[in-house]
N, C-alpha and C. Protein backbone atom coordinates (compact mmCIF):
# COMPACT_ATOMS: atom_id res chain seq x y z
N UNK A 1 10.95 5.97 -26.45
CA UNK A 1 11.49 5.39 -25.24
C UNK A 1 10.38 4.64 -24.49
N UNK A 2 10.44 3.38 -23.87
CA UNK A 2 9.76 2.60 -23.13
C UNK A 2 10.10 2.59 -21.92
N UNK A 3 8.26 3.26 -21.40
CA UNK A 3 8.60 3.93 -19.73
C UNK A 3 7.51 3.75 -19.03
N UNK A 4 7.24 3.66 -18.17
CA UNK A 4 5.98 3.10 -16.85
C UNK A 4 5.62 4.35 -15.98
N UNK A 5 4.58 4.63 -16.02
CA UNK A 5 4.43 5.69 -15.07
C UNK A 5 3.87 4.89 -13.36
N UNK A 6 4.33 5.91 -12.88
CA UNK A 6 3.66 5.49 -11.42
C UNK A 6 2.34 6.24 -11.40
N UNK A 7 1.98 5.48 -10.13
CA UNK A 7 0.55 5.87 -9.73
C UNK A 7 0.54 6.99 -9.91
N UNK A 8 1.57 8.02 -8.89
CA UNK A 8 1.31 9.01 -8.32
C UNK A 8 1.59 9.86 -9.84
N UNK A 9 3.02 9.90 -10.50
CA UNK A 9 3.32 10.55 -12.32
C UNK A 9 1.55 10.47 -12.51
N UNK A 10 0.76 9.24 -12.68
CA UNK A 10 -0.42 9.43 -13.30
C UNK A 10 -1.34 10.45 -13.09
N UNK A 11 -1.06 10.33 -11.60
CA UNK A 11 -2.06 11.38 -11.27
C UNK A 11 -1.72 12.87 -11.47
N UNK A 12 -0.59 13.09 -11.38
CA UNK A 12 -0.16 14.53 -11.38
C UNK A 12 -0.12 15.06 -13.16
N UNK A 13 -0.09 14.18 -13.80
CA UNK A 13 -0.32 14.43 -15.08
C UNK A 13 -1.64 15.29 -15.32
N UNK A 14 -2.76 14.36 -15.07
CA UNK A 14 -4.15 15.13 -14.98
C UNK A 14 -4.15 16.55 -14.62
N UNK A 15 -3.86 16.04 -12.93
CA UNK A 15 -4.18 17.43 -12.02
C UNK A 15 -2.80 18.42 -12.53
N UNK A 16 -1.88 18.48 -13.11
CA UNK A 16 -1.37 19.63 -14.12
C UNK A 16 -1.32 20.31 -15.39
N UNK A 17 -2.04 19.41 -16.15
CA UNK A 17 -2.31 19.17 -17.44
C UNK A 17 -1.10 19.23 -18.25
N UNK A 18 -0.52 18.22 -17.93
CA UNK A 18 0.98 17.73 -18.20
C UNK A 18 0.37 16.81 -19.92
N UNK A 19 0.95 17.31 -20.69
CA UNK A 19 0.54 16.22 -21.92
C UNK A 19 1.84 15.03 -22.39
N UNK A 20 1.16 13.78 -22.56
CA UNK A 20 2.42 12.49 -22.32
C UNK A 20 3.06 13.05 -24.03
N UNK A 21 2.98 13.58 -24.65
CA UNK A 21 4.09 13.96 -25.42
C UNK A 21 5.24 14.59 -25.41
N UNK A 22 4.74 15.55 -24.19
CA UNK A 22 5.63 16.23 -23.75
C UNK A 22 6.86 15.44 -22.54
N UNK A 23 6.25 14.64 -21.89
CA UNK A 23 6.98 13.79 -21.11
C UNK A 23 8.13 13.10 -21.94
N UNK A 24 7.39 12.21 -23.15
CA UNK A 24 7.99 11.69 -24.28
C UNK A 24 9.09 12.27 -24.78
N UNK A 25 9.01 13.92 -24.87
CA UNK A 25 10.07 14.75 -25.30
C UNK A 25 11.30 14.65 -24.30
N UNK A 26 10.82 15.19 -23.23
CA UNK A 26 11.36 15.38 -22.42
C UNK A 26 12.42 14.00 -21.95
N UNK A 27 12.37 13.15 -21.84
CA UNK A 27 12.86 11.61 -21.83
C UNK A 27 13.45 11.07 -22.75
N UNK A 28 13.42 11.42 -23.90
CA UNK A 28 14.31 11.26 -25.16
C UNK A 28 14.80 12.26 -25.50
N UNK A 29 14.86 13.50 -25.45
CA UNK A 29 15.94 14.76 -25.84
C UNK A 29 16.29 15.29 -24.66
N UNK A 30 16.35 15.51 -23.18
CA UNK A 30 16.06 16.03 -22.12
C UNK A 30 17.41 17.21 -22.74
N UNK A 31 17.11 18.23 -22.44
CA UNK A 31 18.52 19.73 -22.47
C UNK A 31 19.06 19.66 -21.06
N UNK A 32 18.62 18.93 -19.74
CA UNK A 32 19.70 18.79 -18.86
C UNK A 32 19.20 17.48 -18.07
N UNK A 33 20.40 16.71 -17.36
CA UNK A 33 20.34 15.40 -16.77
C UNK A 33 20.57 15.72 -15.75
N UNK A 34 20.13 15.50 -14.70
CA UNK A 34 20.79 15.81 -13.30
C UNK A 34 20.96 14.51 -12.22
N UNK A 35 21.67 13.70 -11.37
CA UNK A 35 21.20 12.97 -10.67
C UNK A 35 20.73 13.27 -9.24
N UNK A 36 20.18 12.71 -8.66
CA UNK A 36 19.06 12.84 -7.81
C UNK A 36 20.04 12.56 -6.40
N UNK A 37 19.95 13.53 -5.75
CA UNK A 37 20.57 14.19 -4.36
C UNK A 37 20.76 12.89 -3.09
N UNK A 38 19.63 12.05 -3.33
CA UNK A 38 19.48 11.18 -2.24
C UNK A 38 19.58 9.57 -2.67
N UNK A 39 19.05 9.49 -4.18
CA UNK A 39 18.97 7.78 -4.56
C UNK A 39 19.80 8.29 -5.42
N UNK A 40 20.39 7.16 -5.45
CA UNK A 40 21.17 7.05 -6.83
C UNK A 40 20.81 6.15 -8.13
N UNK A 41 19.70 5.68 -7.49
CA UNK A 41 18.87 4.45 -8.37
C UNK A 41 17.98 5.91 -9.39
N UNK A 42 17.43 6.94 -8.84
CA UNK A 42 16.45 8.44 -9.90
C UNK A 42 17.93 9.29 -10.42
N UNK A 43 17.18 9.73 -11.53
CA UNK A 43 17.87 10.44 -12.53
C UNK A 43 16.07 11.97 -13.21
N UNK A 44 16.74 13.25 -13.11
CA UNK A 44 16.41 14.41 -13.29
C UNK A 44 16.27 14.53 -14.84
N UNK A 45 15.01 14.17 -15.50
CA UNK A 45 15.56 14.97 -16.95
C UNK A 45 14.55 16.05 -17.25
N UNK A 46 15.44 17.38 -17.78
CA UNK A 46 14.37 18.59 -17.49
C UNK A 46 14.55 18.92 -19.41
N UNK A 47 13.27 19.83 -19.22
CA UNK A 47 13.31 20.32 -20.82
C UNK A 47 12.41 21.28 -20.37
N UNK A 48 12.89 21.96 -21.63
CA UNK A 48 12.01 23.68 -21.61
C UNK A 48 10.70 23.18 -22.96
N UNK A 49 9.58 23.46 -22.45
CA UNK A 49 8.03 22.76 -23.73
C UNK A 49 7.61 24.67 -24.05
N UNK A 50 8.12 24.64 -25.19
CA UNK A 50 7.79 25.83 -26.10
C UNK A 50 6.71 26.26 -25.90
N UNK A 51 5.83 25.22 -26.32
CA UNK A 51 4.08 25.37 -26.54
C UNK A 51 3.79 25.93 -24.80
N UNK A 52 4.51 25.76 -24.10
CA UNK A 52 3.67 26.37 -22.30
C UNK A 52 4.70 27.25 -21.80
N UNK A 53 4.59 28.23 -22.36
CA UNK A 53 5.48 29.50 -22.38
C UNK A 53 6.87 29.15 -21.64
N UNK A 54 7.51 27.86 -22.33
CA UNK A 54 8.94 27.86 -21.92
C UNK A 54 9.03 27.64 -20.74
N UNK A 55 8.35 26.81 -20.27
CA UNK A 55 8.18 26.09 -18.97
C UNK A 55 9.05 25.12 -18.56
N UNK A 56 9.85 25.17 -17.46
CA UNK A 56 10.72 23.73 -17.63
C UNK A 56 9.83 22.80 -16.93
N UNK A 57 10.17 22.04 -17.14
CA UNK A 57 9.04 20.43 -16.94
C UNK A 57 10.19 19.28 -16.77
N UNK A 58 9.82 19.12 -15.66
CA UNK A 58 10.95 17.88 -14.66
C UNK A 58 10.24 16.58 -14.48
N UNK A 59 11.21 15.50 -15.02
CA UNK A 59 10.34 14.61 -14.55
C UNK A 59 11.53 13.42 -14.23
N UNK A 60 10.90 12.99 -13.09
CA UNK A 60 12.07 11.97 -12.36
C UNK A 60 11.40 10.63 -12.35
N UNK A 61 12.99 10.35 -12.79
CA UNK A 61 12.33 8.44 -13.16
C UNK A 61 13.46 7.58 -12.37
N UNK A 62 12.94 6.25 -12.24
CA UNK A 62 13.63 5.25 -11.82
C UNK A 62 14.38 4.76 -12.87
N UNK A 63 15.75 4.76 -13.14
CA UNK A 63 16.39 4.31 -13.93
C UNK A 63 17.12 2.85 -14.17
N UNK A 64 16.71 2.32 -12.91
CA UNK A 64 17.14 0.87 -12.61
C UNK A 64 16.40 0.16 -13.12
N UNK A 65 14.57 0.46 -12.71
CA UNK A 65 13.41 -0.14 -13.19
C UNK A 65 13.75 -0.80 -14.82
N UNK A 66 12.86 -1.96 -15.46
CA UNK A 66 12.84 -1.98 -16.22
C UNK A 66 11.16 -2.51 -16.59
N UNK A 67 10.39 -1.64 -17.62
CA UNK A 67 11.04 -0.63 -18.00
C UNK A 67 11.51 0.78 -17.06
N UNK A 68 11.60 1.86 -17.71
CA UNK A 68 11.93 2.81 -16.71
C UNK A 68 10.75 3.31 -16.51
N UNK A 69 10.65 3.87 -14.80
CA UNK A 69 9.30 4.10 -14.40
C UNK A 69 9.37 5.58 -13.63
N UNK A 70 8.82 6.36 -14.52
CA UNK A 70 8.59 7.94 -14.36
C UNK A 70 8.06 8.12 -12.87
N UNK A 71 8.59 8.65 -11.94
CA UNK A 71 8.16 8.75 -10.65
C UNK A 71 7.36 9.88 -10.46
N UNK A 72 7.56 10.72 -10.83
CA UNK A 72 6.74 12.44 -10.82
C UNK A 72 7.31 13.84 -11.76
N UNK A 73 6.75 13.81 -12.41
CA UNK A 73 6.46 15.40 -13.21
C UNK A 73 6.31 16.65 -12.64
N UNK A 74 6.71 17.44 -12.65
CA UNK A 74 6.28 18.88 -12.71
C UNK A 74 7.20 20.33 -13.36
N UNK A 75 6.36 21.08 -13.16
CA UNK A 75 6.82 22.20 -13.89
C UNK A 75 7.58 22.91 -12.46
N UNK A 76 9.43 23.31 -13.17
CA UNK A 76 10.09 23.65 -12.11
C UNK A 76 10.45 25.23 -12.44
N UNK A 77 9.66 26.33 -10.97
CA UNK A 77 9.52 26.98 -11.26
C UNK A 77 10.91 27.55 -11.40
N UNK A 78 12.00 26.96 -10.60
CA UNK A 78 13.10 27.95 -9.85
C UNK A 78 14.40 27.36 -11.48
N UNK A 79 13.72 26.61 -12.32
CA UNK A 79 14.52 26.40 -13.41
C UNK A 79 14.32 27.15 -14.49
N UNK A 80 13.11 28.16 -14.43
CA UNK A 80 12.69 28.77 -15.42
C UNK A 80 13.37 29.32 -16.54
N UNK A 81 14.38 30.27 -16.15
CA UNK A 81 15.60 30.84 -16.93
C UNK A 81 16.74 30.60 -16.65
N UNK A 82 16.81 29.44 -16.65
CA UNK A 82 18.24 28.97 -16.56
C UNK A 82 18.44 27.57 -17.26
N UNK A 83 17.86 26.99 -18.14
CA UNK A 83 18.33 26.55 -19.02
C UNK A 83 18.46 27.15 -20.43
């Protein structure tokens, strides 16, 4: 999938040690879609990453953008067991 990170996705990658394969996963297989409470332009795609003890890992992108541009990552704690 062809996708743009933002500044800020960039940075939070580092400072979590978020690996872009996993983003990659996450953006082409996502196990849930959610849309986004306030824009309707962001879209939610979450996945559980095996390798980090089944962590869900959220990452919200601009879906209008072209390409699409990953707005921010993180690991969501309150999704843990429930996908």
């Amino acid at each position: 999938m062809n996708y743009k990170l933002s500044d800020h996705a960039r940075t939070v990658i580092g400072e979590r040690e978020i690996s872009s394969a996993w983003v990659q996963r996450v953006l082409s297989s996502p196990e849930k879609v959610e849309a986004d409470r306030e824009d309707p332009e962001l879209e939610h795609r979450l996945g559980r990453i095996q390798e980090h003890e089944n962590r869900v890992l959220r990452v919200i992108l601009n879906k209008a953008a072209s390409p699409i541009r990953v707005v921010t990552i993180y690991f969501d704690r309150a999704m843990r067991n429930k996908l």
